[in-house]
N, C-alpha and C. Protein backbone atom coordinates (compact mmCIF):
# COMPACT_ATOMS: atom_id res chain seq x y z
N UNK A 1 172.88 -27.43 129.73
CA UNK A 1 173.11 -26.19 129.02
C UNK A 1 174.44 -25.60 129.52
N UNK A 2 175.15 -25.17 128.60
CA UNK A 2 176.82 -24.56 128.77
C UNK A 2 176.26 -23.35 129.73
N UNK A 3 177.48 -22.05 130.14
CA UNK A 3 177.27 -21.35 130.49
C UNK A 3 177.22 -20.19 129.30
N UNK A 4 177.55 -20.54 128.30
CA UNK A 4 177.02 -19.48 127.15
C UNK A 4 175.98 -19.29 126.95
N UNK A 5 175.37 -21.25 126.72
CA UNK A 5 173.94 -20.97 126.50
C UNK A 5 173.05 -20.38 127.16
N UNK A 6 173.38 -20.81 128.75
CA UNK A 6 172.72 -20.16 130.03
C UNK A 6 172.82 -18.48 129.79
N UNK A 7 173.89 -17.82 129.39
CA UNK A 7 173.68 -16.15 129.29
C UNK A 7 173.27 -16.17 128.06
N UNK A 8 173.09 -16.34 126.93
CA UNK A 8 172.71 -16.18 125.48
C UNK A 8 170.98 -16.63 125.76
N UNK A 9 170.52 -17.61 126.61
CA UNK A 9 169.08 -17.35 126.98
C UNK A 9 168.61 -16.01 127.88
N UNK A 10 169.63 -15.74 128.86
CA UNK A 10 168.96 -14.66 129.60
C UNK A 10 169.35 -13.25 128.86
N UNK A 11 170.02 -12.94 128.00
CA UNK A 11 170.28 -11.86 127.19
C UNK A 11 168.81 -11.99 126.51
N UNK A 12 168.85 -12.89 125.34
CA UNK A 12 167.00 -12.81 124.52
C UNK A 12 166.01 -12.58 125.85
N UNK A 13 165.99 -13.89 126.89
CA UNK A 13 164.20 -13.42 127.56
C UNK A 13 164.76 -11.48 128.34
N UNK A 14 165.84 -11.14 128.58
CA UNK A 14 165.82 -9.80 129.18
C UNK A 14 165.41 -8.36 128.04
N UNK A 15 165.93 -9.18 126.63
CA UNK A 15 165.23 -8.52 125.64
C UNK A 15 166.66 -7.28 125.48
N UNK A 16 167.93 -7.78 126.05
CA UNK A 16 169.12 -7.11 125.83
C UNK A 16 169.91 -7.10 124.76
N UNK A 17 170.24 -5.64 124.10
CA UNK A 17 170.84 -5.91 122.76
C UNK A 17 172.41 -7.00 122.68
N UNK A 18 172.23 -7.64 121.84
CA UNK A 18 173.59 -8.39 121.67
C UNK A 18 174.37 -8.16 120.49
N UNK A 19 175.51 -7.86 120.93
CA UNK A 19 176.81 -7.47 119.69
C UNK A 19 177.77 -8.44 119.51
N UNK A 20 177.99 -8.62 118.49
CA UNK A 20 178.73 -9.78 118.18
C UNK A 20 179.45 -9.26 117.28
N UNK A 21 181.27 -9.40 117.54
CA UNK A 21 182.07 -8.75 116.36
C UNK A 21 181.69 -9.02 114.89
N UNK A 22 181.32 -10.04 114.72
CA UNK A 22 180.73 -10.18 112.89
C UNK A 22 179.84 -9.09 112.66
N UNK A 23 178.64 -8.63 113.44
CA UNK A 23 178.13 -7.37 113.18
C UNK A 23 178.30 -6.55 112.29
N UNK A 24 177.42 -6.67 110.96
CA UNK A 24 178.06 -5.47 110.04
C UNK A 24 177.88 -4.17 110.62
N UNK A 25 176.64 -3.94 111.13
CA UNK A 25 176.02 -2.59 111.40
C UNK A 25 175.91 -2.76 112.81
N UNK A 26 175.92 -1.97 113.71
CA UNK A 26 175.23 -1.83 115.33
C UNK A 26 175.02 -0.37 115.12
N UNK A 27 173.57 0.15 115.53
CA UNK A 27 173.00 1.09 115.39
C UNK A 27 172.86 1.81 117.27
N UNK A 28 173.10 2.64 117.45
CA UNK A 28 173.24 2.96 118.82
C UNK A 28 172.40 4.47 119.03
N UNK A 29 171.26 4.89 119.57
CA UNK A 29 170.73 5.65 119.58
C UNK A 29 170.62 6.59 121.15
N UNK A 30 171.57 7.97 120.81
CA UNK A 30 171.89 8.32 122.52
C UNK A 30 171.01 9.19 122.47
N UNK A 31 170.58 9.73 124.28
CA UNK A 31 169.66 10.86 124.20
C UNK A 31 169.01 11.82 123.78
N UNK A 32 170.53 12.37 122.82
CA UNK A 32 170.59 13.45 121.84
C UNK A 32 169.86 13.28 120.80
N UNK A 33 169.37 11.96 119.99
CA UNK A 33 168.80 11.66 118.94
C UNK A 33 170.07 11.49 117.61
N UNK A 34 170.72 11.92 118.18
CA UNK A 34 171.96 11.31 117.08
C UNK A 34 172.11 9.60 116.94
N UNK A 35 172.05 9.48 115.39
CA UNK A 35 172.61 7.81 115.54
C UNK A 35 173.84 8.25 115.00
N UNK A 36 174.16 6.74 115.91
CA UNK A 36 175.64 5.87 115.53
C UNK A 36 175.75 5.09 114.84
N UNK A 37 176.26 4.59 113.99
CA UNK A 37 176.56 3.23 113.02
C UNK A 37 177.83 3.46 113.39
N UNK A 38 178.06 1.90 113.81
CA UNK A 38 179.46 1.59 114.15
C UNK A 38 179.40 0.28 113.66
N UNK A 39 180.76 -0.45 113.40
CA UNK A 39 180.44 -2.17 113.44
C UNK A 39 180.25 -2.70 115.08
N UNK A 40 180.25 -3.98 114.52
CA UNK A 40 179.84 -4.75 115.93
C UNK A 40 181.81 -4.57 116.74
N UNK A 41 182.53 -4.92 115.41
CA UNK A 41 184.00 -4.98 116.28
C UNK A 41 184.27 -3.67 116.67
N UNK A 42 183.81 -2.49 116.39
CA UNK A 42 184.19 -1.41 116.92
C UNK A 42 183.52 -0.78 117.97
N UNK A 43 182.40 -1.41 118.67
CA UNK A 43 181.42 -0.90 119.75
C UNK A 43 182.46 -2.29 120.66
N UNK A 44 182.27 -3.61 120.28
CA UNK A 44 183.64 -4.35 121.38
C UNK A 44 184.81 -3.78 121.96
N UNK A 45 185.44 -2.94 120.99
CA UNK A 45 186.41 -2.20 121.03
C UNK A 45 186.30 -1.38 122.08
N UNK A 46 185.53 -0.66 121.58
CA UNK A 46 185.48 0.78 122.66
C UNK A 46 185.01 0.70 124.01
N UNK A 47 184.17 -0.85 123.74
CA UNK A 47 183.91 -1.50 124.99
C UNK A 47 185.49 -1.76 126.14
N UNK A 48 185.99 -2.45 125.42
CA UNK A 48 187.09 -3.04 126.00
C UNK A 48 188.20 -2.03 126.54
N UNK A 49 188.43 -0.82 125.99
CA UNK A 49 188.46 0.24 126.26
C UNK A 49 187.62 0.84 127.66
N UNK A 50 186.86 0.51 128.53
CA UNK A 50 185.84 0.88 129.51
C UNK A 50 185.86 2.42 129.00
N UNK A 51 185.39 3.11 127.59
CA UNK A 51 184.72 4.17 127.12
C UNK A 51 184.06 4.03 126.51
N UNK A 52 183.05 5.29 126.82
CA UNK A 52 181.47 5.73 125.67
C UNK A 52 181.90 5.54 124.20
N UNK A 53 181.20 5.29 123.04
CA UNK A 53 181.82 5.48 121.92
C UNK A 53 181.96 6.85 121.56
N UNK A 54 181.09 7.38 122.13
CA UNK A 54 181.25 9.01 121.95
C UNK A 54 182.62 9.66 122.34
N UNK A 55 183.36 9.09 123.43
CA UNK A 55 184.13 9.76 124.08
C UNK A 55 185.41 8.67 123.56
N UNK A 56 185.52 7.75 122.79
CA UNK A 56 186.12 7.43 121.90
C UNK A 56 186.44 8.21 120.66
N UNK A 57 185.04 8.73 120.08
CA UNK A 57 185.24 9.62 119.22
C UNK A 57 186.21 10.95 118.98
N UNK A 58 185.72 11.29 120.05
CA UNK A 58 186.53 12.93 120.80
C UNK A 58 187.65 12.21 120.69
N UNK A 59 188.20 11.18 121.72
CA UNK A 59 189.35 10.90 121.62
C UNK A 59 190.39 11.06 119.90
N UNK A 60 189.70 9.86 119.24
CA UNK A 60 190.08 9.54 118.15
C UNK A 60 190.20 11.32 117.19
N UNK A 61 189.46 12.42 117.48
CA UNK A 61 189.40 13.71 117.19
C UNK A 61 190.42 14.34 117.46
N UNK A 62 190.76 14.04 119.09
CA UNK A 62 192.04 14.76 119.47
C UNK A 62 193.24 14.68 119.13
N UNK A 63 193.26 13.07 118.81
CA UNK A 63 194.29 12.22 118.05
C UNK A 63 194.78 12.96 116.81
N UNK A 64 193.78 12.82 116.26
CA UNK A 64 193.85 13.42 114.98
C UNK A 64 194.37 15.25 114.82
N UNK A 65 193.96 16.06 115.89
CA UNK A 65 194.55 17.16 115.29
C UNK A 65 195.77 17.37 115.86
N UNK A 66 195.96 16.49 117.00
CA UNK A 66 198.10 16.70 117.62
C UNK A 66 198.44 15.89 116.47
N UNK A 67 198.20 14.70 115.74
CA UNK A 67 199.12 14.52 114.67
C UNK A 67 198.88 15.49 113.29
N UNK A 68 198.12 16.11 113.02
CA UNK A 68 197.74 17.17 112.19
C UNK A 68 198.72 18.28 112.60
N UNK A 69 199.08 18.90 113.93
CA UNK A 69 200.04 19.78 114.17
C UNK A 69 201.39 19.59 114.27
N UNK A 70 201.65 18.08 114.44
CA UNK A 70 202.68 17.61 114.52
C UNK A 70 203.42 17.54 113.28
N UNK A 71 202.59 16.98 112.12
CA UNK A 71 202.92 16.68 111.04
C UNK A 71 203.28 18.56 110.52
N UNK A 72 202.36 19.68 110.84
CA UNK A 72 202.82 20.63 110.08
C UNK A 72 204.36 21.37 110.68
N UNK A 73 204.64 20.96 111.56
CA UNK A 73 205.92 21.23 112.57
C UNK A 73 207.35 20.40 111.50
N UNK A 74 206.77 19.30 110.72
CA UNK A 74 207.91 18.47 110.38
C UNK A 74 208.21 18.87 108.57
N UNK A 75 209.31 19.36 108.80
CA UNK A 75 209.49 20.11 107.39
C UNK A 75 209.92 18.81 106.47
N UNK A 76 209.80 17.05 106.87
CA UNK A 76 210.05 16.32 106.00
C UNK A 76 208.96 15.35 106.04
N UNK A 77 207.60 16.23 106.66
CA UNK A 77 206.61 15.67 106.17
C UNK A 77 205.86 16.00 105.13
N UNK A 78 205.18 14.80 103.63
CA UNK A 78 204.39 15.39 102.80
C UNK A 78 202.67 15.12 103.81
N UNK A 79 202.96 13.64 103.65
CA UNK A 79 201.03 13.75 104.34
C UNK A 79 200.87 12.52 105.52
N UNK A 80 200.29 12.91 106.19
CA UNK A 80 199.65 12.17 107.26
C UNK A 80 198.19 11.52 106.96
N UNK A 81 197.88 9.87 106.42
CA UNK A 81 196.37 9.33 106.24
C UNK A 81 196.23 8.64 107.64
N UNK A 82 194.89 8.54 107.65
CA UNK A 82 194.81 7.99 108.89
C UNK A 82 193.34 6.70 109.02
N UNK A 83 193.54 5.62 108.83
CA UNK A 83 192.83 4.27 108.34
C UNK A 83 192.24 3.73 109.52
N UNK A 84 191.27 3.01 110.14
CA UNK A 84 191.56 1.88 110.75
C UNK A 84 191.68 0.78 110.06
N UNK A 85 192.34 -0.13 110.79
CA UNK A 85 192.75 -1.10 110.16
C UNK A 85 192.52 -2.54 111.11
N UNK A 86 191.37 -3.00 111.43
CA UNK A 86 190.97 -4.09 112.41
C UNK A 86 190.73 -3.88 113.41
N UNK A 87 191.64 -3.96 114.58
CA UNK A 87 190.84 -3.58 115.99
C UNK A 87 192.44 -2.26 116.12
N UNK A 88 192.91 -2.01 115.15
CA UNK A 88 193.43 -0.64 115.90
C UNK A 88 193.53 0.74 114.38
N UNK A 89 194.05 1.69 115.25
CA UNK A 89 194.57 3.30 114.25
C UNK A 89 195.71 2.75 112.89
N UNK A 90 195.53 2.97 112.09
CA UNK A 90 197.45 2.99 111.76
C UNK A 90 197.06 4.66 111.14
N UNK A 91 198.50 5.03 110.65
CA UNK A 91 198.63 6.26 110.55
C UNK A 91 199.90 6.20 109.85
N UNK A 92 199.50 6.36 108.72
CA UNK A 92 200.59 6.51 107.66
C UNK A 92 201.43 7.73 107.24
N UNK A 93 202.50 7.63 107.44
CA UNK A 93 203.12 8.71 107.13
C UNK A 93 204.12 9.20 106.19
N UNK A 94 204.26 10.04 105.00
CA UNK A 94 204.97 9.85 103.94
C UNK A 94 205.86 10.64 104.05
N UNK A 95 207.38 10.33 103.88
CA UNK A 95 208.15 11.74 103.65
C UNK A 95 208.68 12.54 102.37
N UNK A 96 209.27 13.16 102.49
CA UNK A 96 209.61 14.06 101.22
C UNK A 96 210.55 13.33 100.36
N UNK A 97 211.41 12.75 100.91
CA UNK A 97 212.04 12.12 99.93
C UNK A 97 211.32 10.56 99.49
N UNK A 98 211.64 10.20 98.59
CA UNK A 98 211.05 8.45 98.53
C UNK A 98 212.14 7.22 99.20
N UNK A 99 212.59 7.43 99.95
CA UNK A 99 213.90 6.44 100.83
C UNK A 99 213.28 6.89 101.73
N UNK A 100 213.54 5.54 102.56
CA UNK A 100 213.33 5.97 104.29
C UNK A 100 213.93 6.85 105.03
N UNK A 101 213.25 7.70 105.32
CA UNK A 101 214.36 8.58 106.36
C UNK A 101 214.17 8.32 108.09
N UNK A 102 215.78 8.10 108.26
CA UNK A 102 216.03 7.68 110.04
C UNK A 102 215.89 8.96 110.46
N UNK A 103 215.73 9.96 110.12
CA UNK A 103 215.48 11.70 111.41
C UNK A 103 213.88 11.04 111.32
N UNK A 104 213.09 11.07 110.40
CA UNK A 104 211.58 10.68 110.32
C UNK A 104 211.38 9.89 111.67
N UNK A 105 211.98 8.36 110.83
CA UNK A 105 211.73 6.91 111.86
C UNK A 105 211.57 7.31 113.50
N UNK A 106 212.71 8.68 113.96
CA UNK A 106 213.04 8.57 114.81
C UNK A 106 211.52 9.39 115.63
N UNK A 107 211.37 10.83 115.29
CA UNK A 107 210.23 11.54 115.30
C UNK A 107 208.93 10.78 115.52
N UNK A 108 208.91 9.66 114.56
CA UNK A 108 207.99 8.92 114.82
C UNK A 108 207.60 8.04 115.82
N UNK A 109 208.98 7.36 116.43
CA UNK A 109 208.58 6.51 117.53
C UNK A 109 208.16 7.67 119.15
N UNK A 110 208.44 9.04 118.80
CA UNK A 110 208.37 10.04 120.13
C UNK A 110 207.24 9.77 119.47
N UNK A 111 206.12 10.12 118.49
CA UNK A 111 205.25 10.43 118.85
C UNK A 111 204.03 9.32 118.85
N UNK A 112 205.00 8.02 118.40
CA UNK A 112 203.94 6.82 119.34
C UNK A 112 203.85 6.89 120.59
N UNK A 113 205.18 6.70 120.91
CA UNK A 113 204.98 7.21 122.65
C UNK A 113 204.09 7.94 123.33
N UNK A 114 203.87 9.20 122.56
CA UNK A 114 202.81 10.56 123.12
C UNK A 114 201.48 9.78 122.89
N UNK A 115 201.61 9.41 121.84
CA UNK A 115 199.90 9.06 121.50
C UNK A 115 199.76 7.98 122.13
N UNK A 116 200.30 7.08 122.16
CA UNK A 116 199.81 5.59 122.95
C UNK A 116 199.64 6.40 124.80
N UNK A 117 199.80 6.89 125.32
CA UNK A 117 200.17 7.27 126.61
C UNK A 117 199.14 8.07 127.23
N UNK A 118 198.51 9.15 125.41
CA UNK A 118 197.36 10.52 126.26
C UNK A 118 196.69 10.32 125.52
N UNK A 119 195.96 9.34 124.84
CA UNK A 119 195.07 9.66 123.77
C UNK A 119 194.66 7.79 123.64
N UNK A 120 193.48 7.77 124.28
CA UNK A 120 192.85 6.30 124.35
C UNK A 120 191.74 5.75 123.62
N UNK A 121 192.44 5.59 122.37
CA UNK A 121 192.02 4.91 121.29
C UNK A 121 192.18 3.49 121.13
N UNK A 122 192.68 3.08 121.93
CA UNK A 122 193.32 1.50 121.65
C UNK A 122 194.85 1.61 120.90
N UNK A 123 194.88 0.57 120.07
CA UNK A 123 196.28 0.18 119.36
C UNK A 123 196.63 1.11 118.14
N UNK A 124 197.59 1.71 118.05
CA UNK A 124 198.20 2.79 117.15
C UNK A 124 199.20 2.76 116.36
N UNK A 125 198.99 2.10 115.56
CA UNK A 125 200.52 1.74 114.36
C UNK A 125 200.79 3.23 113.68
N UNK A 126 202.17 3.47 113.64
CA UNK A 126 202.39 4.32 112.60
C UNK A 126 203.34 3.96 111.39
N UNK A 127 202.65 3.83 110.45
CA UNK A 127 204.12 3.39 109.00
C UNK A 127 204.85 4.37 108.38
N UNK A 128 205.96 4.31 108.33
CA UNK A 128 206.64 5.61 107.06
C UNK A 128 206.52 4.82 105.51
N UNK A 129 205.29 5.74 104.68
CA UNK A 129 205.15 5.10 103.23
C UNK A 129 206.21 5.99 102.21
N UNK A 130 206.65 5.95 101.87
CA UNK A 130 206.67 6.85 100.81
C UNK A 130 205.52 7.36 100.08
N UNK A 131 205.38 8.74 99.39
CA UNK A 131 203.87 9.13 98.88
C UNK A 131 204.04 8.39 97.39
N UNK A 132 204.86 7.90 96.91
CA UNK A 132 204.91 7.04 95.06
C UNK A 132 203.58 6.03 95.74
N UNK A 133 204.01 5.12 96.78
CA UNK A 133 203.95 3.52 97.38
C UNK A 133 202.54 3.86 97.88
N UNK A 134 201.71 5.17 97.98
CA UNK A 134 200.88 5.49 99.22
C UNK A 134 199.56 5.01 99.07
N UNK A 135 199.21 4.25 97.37
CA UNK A 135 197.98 4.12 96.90
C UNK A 135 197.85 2.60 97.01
N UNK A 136 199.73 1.87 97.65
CA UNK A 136 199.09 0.36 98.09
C UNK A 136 199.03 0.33 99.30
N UNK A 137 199.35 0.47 100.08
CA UNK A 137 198.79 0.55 101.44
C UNK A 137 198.03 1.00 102.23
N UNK A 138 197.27 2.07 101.25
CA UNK A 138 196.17 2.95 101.90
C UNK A 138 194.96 2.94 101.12
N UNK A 139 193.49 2.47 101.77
CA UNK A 139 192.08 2.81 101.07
C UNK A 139 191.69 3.87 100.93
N UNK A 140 191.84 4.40 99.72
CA UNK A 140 191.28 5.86 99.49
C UNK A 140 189.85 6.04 100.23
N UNK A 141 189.31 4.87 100.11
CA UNK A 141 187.48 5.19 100.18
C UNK A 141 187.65 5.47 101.85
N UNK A 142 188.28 4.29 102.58
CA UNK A 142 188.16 4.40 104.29
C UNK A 142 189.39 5.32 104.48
N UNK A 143 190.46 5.96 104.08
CA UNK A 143 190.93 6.22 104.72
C UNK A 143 191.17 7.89 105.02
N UNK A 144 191.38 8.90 106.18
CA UNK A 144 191.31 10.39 105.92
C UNK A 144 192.66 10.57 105.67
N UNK A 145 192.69 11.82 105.15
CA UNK A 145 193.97 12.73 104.58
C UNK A 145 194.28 13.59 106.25
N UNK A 146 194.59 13.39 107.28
CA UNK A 146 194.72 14.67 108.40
C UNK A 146 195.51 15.34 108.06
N UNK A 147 196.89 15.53 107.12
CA UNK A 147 197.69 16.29 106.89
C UNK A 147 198.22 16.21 105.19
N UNK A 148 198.24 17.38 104.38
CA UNK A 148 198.73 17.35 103.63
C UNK A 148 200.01 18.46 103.08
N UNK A 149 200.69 18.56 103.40
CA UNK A 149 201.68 19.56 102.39
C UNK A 149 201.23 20.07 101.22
N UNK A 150 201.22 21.23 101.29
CA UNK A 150 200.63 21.93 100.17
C UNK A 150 202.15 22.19 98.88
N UNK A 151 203.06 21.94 99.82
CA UNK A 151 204.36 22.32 98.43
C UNK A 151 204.83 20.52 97.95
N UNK A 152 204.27 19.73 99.30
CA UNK A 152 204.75 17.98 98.88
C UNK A 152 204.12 17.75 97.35
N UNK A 153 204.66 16.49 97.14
CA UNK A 153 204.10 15.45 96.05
C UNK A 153 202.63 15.02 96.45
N UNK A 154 201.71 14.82 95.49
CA UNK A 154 200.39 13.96 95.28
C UNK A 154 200.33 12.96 95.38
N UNK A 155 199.60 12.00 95.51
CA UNK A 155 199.12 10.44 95.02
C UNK A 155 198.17 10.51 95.15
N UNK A 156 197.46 9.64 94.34
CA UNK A 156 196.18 8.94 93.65
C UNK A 156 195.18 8.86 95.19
N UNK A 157 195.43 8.53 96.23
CA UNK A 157 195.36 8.64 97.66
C UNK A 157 194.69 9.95 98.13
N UNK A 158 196.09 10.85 97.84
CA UNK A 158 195.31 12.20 98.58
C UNK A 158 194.27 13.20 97.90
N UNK A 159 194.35 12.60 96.59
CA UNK A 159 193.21 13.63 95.53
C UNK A 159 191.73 13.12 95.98
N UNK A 160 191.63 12.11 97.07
CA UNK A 160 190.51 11.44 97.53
C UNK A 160 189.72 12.34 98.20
């Protein structure tokens, strides 16, 4: 017997839950009586991470409202979505004009920096979309709106 097989027997006779990234569902039930549904790759994740998923959560929360304040600070931002996308964040970001803008690009790599550094979520992509382009690169169904401009342009995206 391999040494997989050898732990994949003592996991069943110990009667220990096993997660396996294919996992559609992993159901996690904490003291509180709150469930979790997470996938199997995202309880690995947060594993690998040495954090609670809970305190992943918060994290991923906090994440979310410094780029929510960040984004309202940037007068050439329309909207900030925010996806996962496999085992990491991305975080799409559209500007006012439809061309790339280098003041943007630049803003953006400070605040990978910030976020990769205080905020432990794992891996953190950020893209500059344009908001025309924003309905191919982004799942309306999975993905949140954290920031929108109320004077920016729409897409099919943010009416989600």
């Amino acid at each position: 017997m391999t040494i997989l097989g050898l732990a994949m027997q003592i996991i069943q006779d110990a009667k220990v839950p096993y997660v396996s990234a294919e996992d559609p569902q992993v159901v996690l039930h904490p003291e509180d009586n709150d469930l979790i549904v997470r996938t199997g790759k995202q309880v690995i994740s947060a594993c690998q991470l040495n954090i609670s998923v809970e305190l992943w959560l918060h994290e991923l929360t906090s994440l979310s409202a410094h780029v929510q304040a960040w984004a309202q600070r940037q007068p050439n931002v329309v909207s900030v979505h925010l996806t996962p996308q496999g085992g990491k964040i991305a975080l799409f970001v559209s500007p006012r004009g439809e061309s790339f803008d280098f003041d943007l690009a630049d803003s953006l790599a400070d605040l990978h920096m910030h976020l990769v550094k205080n905020f432990n979520v794992g891996m953190v992509e950020i893209l500059q979309i344009p908001s025309k382009e924003l309905d191919r690169f982004v799942d309306g169904a999975r993905a949140r709106a954290i920031y929108v401009n109320p004077t920016g342009s729409h897409s099919a995206v943010e009416a989600q």
